[in-house]
PDB file of N, CA and C in Angstrom:
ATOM      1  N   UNK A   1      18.724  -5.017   2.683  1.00  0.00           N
ATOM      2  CA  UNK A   1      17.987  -5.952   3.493  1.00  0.00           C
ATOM      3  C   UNK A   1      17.352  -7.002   2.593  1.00  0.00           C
ATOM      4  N   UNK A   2      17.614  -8.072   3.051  1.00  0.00           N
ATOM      5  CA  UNK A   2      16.961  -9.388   2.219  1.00  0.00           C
ATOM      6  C   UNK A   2      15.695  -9.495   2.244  1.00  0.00           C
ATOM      7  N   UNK A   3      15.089  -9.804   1.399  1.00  0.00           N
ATOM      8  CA  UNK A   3      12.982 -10.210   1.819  1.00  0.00           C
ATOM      9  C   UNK A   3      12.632 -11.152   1.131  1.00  0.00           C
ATOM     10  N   UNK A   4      12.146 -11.861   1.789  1.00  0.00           N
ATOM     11  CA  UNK A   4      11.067 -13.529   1.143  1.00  0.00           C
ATOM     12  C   UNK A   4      10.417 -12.824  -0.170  1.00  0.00           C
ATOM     13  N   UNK A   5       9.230 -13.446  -0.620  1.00  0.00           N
ATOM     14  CA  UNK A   5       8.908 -13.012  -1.585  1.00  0.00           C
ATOM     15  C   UNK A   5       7.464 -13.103  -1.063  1.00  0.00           C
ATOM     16  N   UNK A   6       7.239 -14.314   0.042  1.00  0.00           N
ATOM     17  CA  UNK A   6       6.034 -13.774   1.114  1.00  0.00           C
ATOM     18  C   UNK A   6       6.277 -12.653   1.971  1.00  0.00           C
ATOM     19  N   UNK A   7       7.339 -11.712   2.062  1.00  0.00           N
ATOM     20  CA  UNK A   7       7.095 -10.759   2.929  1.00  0.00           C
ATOM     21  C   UNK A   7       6.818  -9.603   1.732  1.00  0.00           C
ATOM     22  N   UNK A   8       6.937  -9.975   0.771  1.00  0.00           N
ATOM     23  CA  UNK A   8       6.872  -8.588  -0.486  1.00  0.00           C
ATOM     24  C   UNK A   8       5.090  -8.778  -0.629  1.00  0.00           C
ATOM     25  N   UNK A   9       4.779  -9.905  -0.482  1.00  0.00           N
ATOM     26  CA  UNK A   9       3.307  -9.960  -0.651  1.00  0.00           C
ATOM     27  C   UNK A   9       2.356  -9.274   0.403  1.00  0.00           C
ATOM     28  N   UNK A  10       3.120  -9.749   1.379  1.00  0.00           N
ATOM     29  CA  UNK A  10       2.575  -8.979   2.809  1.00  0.00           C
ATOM     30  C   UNK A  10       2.327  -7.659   3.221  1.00  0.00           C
ATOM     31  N   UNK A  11       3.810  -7.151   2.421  1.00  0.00           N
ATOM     32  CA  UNK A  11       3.793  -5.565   2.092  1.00  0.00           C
ATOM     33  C   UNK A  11       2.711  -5.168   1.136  1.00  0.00           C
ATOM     34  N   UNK A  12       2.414  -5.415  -0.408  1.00  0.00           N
ATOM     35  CA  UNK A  12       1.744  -5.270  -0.867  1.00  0.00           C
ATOM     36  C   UNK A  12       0.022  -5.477  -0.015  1.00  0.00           C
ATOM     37  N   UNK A  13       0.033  -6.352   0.475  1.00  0.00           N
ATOM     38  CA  UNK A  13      -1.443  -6.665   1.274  1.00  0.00           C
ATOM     39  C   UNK A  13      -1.872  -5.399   2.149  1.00  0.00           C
ATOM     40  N   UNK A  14      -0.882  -4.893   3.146  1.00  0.00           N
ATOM     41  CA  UNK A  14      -0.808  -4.075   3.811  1.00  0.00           C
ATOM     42  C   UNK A  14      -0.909  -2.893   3.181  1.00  0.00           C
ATOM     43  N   UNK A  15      -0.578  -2.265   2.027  1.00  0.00           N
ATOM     44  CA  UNK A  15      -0.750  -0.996   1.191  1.00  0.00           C
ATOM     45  C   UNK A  15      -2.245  -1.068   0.556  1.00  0.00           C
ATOM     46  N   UNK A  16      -2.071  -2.259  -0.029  1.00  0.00           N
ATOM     47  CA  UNK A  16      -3.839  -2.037  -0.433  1.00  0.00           C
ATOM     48  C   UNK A  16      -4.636  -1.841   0.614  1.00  0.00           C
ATOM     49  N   UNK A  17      -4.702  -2.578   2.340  1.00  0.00           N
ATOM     50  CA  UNK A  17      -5.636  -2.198   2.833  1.00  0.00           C
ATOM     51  C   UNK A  17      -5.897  -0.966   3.725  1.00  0.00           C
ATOM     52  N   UNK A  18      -4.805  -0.330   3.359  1.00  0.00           N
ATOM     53  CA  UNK A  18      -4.448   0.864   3.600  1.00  0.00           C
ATOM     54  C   UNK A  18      -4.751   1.802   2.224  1.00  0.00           C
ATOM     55  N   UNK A  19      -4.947   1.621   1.389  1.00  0.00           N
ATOM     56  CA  UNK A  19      -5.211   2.663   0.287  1.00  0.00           C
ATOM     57  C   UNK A  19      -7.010   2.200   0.440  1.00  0.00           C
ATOM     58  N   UNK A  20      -7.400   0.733   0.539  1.00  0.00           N
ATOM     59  CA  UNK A  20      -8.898   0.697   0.934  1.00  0.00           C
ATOM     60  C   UNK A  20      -9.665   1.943   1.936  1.00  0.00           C
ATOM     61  N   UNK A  21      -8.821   1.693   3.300  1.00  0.00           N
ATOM     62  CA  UNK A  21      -9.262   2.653   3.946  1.00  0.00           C
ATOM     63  C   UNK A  21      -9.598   4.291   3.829  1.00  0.00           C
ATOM     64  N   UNK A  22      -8.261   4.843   3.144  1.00  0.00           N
ATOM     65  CA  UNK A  22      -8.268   6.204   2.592  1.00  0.00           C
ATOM     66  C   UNK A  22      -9.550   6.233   2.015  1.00  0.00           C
ATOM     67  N   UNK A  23      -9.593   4.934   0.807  1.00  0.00           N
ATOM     68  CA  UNK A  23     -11.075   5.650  -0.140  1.00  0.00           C
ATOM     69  C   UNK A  23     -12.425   4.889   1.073  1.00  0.00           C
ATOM     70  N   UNK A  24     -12.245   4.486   2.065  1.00  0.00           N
ATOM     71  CA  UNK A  24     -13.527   4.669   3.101  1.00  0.00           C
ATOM     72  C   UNK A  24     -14.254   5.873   3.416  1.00  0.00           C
ATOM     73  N   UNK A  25     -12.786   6.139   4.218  1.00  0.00           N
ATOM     74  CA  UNK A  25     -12.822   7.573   4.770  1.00  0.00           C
ATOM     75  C   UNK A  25     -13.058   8.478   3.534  1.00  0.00           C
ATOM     76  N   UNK A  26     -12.713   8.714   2.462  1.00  0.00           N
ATOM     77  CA  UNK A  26     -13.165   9.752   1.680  1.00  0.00           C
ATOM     78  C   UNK A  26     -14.523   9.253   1.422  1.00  0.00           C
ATOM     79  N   UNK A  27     -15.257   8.259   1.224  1.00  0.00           N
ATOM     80  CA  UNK A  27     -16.525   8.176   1.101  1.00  0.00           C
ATOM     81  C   UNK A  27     -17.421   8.270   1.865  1.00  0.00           C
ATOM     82  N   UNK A  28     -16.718   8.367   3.054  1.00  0.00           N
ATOM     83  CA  UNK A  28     -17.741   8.598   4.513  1.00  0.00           C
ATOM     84  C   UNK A  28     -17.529  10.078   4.730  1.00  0.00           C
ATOM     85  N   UNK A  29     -16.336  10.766   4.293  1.00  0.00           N
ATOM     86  CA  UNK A  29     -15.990  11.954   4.863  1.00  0.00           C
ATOM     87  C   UNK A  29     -16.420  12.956   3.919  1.00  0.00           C
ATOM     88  N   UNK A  30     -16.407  12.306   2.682  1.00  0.00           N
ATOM     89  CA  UNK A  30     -16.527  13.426   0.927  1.00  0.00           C
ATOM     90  C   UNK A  30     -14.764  13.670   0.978  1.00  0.00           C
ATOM     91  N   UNK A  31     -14.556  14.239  -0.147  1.00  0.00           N
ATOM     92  CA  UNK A  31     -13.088  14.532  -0.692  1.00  0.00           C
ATOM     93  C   UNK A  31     -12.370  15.548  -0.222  1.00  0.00           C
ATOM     94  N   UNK A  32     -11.692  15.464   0.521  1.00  0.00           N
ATOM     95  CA  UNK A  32     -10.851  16.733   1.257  1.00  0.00           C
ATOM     96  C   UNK A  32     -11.206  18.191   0.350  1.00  0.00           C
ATOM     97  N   UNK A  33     -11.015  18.110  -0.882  1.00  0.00           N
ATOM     98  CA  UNK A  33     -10.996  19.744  -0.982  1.00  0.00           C
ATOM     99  C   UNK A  33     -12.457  19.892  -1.156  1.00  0.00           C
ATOM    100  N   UNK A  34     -13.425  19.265  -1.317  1.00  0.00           N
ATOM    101  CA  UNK A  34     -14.879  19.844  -1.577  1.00  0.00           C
ATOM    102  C   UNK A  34     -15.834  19.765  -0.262  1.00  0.00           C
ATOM    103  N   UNK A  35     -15.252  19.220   0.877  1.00  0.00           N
ATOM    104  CA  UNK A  35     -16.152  19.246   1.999  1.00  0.00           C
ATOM    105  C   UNK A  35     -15.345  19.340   3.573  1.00  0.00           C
ATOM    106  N   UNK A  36     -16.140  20.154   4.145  1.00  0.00           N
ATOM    107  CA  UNK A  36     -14.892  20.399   5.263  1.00  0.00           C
ATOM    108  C   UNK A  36     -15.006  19.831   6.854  1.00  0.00           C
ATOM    109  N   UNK A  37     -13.880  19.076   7.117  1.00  0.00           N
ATOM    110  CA  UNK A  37     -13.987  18.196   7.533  1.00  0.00           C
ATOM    111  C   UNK A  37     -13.977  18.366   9.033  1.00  0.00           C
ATOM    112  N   UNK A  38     -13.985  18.045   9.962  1.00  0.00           N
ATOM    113  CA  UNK A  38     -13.900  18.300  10.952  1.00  0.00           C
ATOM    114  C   UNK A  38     -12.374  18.079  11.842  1.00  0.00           C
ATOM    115  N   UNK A  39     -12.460  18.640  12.792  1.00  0.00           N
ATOM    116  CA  UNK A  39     -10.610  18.671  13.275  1.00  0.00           C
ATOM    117  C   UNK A  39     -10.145  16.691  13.119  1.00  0.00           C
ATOM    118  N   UNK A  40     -11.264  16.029  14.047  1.00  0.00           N
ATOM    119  CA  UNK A  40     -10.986  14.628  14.603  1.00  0.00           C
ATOM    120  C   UNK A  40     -11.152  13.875  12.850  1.00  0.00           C
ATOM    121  N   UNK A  41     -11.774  14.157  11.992  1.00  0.00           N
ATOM    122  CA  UNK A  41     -12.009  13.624  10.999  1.00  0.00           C
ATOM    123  C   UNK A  41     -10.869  14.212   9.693  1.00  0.00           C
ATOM    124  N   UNK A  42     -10.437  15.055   9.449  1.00  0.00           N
ATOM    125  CA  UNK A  42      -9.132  15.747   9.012  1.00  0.00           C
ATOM    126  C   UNK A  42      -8.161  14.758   9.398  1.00  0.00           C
ATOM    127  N   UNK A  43      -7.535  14.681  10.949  1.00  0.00           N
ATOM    128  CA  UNK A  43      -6.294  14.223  11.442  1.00  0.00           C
ATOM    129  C   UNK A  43      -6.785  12.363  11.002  1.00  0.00           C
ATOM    130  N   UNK A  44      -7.653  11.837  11.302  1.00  0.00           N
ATOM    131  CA  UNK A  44      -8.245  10.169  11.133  1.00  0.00           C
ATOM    132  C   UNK A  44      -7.457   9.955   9.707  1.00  0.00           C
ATOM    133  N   UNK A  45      -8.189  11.563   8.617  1.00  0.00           N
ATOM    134  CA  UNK A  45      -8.025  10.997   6.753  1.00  0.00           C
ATOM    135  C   UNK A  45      -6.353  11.009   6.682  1.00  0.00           C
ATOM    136  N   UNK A  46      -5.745  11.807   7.406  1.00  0.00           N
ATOM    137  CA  UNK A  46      -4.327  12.395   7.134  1.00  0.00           C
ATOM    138  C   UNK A  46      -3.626  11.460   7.709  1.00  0.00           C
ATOM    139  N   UNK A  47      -4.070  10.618   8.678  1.00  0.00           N
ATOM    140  CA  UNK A  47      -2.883   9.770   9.427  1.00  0.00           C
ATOM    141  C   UNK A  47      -2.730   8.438   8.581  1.00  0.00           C
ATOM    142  N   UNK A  48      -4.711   8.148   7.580  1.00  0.00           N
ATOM    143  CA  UNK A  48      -4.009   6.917   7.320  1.00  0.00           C
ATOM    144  C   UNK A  48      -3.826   7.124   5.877  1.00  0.00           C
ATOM    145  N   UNK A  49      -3.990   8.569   5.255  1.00  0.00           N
ATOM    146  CA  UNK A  49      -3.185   8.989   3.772  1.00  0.00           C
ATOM    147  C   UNK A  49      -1.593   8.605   4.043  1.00  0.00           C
ATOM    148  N   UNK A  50      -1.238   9.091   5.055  1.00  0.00           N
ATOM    149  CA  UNK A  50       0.146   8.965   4.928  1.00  0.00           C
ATOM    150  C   UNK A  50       0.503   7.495   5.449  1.00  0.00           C
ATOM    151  N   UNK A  51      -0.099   7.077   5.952  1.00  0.00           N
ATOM    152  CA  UNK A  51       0.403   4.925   6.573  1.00  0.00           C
ATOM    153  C   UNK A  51       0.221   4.362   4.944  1.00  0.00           C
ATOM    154  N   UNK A  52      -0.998   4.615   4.488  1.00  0.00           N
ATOM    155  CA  UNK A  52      -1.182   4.252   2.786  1.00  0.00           C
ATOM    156  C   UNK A  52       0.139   4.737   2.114  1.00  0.00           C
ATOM    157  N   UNK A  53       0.729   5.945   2.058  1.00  0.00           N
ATOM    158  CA  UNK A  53       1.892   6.352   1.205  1.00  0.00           C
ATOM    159  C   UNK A  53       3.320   5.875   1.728  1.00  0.00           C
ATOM    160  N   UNK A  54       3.519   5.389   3.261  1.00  0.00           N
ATOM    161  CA  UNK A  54       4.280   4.882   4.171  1.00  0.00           C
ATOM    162  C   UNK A  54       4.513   3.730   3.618  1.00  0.00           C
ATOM    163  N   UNK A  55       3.234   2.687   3.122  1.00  0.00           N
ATOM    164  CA  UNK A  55       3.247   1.325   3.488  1.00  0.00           C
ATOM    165  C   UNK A  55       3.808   0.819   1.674  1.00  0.00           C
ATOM    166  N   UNK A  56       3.048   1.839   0.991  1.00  0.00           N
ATOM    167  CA  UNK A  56       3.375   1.755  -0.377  1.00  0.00           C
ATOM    168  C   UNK A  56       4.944   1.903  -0.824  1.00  0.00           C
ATOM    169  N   UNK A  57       5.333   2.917  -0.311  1.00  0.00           N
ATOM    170  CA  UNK A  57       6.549   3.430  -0.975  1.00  0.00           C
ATOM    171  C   UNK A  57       7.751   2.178  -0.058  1.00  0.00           C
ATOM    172  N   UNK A  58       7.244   1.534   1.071  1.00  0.00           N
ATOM    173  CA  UNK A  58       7.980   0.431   1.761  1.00  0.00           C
ATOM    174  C   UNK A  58       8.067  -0.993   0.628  1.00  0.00           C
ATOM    175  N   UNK A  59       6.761  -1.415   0.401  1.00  0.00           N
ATOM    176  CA  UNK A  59       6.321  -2.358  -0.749  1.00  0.00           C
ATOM    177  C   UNK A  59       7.392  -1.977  -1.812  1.00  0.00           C
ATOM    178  N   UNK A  60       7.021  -0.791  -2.439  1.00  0.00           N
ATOM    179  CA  UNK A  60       8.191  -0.480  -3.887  1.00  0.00           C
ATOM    180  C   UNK A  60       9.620  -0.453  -3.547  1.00  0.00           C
ATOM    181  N   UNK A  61       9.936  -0.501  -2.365  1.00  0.00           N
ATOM    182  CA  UNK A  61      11.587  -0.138  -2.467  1.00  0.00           C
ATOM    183  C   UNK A  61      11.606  -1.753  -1.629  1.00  0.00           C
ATOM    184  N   UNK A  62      11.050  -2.326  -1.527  1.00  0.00           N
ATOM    185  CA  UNK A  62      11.129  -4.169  -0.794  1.00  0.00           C
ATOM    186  C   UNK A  62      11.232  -4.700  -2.174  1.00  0.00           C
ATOM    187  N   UNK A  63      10.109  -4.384  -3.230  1.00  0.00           N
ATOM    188  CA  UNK A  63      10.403  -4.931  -4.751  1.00  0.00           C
ATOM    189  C   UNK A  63      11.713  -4.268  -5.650  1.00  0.00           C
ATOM    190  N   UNK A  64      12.149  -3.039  -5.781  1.00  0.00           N
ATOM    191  CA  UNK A  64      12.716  -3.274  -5.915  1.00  0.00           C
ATOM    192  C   UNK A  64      13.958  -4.113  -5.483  1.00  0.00           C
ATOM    193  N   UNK A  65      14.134  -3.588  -4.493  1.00  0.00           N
ATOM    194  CA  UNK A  65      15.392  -4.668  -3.503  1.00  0.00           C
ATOM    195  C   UNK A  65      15.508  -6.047  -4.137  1.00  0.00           C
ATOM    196  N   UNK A  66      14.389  -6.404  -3.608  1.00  0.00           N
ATOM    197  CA  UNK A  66      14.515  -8.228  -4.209  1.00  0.00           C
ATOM    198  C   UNK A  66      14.969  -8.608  -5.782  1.00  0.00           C
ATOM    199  N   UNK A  67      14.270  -7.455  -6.690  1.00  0.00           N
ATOM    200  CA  UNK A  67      14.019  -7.696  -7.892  1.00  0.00           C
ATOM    201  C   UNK A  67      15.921  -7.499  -8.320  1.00  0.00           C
ATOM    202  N   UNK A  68      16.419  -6.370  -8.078  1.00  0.00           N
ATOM    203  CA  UNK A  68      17.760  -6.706  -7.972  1.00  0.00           C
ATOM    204  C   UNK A  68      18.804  -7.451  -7.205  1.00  0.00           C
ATOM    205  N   UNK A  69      18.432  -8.253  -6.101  1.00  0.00           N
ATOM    206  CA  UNK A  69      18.996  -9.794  -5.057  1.00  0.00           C
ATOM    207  C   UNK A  69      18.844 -10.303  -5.982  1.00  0.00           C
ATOM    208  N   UNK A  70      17.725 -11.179  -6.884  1.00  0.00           N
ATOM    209  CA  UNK A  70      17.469 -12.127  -7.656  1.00  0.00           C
ATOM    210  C   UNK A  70      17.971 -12.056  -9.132  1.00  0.00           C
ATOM    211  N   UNK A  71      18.085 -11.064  -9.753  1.00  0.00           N
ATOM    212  CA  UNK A  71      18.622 -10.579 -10.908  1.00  0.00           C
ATOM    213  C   UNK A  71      17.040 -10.555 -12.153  1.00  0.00           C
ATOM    214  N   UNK A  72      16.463 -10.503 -11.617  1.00  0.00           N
ATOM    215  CA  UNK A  72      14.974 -10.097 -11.898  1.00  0.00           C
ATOM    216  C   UNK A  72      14.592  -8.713 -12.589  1.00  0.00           C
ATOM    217  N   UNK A  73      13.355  -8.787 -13.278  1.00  0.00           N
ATOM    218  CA  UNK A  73      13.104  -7.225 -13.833  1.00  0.00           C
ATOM    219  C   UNK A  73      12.405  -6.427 -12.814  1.00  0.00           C
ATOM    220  N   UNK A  74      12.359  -5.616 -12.192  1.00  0.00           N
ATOM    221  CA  UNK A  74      11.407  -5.164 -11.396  1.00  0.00           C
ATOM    222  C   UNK A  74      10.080  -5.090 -11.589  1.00  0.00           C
ATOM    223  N   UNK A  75       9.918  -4.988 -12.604  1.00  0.00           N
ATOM    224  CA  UNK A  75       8.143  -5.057 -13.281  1.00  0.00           C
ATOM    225  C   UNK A  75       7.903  -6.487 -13.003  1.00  0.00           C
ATOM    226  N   UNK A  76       8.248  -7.755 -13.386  1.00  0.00           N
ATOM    227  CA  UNK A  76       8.226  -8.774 -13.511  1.00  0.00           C
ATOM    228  C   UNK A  76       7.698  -9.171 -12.105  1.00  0.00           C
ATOM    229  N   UNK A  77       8.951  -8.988 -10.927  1.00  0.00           N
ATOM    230  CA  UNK A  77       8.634  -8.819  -9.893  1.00  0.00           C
ATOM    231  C   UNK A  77       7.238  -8.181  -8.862  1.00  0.00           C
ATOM    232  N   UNK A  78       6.985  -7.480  -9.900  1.00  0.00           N
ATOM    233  CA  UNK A  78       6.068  -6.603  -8.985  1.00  0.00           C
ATOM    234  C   UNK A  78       4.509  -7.141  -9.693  1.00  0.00           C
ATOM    235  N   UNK A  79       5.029  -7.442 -10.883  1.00  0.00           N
ATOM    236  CA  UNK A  79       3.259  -7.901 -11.306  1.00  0.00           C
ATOM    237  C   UNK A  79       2.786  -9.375 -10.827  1.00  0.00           C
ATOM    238  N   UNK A  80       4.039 -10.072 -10.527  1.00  0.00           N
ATOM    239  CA  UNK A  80       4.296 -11.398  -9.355  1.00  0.00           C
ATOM    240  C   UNK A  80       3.319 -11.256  -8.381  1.00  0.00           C
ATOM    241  N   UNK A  81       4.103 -10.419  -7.838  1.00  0.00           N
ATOM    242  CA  UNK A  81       3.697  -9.982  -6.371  1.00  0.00           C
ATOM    243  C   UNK A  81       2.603  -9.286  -6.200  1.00  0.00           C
ATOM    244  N   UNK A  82       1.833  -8.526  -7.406  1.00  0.00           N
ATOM    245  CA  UNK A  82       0.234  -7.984  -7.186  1.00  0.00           C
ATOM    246  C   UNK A  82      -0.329  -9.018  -7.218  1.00  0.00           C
ATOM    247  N   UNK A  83       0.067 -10.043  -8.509  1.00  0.00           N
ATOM    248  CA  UNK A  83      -1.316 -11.217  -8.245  1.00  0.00           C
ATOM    249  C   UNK A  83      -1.152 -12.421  -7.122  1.00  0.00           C
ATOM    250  N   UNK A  84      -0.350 -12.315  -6.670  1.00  0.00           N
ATOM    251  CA  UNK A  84      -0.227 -13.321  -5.297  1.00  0.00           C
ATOM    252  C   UNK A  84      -0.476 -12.527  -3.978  1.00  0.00           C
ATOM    253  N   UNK A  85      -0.777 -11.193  -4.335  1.00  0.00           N
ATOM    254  CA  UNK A  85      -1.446 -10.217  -2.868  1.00  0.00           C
ATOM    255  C   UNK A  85      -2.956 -10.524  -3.289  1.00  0.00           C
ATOM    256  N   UNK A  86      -3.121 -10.898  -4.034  1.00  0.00           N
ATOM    257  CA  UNK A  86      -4.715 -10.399  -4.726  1.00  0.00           C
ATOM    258  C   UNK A  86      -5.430 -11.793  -4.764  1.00  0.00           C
ATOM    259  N   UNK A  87      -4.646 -12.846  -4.608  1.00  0.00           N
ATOM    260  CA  UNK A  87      -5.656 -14.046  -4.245  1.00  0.00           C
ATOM    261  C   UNK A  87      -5.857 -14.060  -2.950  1.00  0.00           C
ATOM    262  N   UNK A  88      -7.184 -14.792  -2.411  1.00  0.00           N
ATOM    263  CA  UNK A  88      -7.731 -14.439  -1.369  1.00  0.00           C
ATOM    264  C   UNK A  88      -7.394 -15.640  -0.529  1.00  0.00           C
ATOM    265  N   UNK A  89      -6.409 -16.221  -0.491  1.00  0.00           N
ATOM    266  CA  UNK A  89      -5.821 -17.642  -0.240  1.00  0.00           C
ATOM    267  C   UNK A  89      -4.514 -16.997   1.308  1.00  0.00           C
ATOM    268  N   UNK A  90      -5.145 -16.277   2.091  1.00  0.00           N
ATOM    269  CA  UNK A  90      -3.881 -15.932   2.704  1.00  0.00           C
ATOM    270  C   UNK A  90      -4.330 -16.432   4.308  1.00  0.00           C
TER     271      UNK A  90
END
């Protein structure tokens, strides 16, 4: 599948604010193994641990993809694409 290099950013945007949330919820909730959580607060941390690991592992296999379309290094690519997720210009 083909991807812009604004949709690789987009992906990246979407994983960070999804890995943001996880460390919310662990700071509102305490850390899964040292405090015990409640049923509704368990399923909340677990649904968006895994959208965070969902959204990430989508981002890395979109960079790679592109990084080999373009004939690119994948690192190259990807440290591209952190600092153009990371300006606040969107």
């Amino acid at each position: 599948m083909a991807h812009t290099f604004e949709e690789l950013v987009q992906k990246q945007r979407a994983a960070e604010a999804a890995r943001i949330m996880v460390e919310e919820l662990r700071d509102t909730y305490g850390p899964p193994a040292e405090r015990r959580m409640t049923g509704a607060q368990s399923g909340t941390y677990e649904t968006a641990l895994r959208a965070w690991r969902d959204l990430a592992r989508d981002a890395q296999t979109a960079v790679s993809e592109y990084a080999k379309e373009t004939g690119r290094s994948r690192s190259e690519v990807e440290a591209e694409v952190e600092r153009a997720a990371s300006r606040d210009d969107r």
